[in-house]
Each structure stands twice: as C-alpha cells, then as structure tokens.
C-alpha atoms as a PDB file:
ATOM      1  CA  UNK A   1       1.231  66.200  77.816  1.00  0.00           C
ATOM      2  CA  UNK A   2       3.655  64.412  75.930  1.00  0.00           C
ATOM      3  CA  UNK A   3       2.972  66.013  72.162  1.00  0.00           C
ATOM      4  CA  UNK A   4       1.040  68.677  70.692  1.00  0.00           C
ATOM      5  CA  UNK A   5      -2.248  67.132  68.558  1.00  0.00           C
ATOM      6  CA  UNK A   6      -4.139  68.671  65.853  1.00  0.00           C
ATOM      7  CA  UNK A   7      -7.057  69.245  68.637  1.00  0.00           C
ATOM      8  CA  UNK A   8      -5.032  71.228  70.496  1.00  0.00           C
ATOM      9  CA  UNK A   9      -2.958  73.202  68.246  1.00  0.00           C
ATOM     10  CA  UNK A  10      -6.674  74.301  66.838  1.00  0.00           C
ATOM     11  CA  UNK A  11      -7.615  75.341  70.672  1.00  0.00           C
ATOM     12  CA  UNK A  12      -4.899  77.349  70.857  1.00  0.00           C
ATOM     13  CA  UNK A  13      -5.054  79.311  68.044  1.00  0.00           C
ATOM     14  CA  UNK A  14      -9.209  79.550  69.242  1.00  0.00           C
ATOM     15  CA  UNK A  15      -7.715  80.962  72.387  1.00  0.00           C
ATOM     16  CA  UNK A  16      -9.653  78.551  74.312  1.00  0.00           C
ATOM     17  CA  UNK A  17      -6.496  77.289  75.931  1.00  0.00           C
ATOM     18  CA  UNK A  18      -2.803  78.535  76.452  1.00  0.00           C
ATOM     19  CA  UNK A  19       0.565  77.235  76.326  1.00  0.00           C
ATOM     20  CA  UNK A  20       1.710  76.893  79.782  1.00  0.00           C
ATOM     21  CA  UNK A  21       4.785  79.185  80.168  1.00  0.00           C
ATOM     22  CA  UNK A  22       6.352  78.202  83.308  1.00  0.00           C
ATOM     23  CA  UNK A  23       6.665  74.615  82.566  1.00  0.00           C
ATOM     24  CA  UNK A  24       9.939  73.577  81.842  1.00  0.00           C
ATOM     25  CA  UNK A  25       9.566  69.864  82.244  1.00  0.00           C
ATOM     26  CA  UNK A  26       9.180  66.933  79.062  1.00  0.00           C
ATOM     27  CA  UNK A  27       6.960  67.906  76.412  1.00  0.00           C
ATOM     28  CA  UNK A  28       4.597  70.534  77.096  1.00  0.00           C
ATOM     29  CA  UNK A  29       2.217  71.863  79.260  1.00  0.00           C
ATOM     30  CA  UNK A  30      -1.306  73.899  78.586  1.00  0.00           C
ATOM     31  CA  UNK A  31      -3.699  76.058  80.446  1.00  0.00           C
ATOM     32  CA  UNK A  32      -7.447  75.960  80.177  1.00  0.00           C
ATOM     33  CA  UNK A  33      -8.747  79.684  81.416  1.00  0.00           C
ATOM     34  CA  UNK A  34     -11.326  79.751  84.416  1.00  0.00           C
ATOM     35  CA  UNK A  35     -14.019  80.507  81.276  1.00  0.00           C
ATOM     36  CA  UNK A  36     -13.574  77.093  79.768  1.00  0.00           C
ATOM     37  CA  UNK A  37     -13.892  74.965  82.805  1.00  0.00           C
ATOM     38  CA  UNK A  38     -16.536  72.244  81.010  1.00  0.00           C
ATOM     39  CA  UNK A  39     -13.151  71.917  78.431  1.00  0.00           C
ATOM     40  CA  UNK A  40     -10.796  71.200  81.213  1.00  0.00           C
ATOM     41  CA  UNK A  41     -13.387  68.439  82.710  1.00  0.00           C
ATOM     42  CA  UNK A  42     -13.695  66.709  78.684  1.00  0.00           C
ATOM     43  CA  UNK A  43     -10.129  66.655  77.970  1.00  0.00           C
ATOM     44  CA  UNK A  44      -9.739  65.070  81.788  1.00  0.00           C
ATOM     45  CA  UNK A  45     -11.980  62.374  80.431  1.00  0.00           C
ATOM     46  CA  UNK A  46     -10.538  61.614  77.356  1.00  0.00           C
ATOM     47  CA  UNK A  47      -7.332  61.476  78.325  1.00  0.00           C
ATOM     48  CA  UNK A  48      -8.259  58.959  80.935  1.00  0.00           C
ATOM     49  CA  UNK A  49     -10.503  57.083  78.671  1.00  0.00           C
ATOM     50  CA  UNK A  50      -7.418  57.038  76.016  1.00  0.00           C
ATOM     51  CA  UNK A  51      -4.656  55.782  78.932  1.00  0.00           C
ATOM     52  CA  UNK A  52      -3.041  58.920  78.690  1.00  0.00           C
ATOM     53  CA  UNK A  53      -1.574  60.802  81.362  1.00  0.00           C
ATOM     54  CA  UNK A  54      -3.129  63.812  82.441  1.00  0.00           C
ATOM     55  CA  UNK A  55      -1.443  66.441  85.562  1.00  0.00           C
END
C-alpha cells in the first residue's frame, strides 16, 4: 500500500490488522490475522474497485 488512510490507521489501533514488520519495500505493508478473513476479502475489493494496487 502506498499510504496509510484514516480507515486503516483506525484498524490498527482496533487490532483488527497489523503493520507488516518484515516489509522493507515503498510505503507500507499490513497484515489481516486468520480471524478477520471477511476484512481481507473487502479491502481486496475496494482496492480493486478504487484502481488501487493491492499484493
């Protein structure tokens, strides 16, 4: 992902996702734990929808 939104900042401090600590690539990278897998399919979507790119 190439910035941080309001959306996700707020899911982070939820705990519903996590900064990705291995990436060391542009910009930055989340995680989506295996208990949130109906978030990881919705942000997929939008993303898409938006033109974005999504890893």
């Amino acid at each position: 992902m190439k910035k941080r939104t309001r959306e996700i900042q707020q899911l982070i401090e939820l705990g519903l996702i996590v900064d990705n600590p291995i990436y060391r690539g542009k910009g930055f990278s989340i995680s989506i734990p295996p208990t949130a897998p109906y978030l990881h399919r919705a942000y997929k979507r939008k993303f898409q929808r938006e033109g974005g790119e999504y890893a």
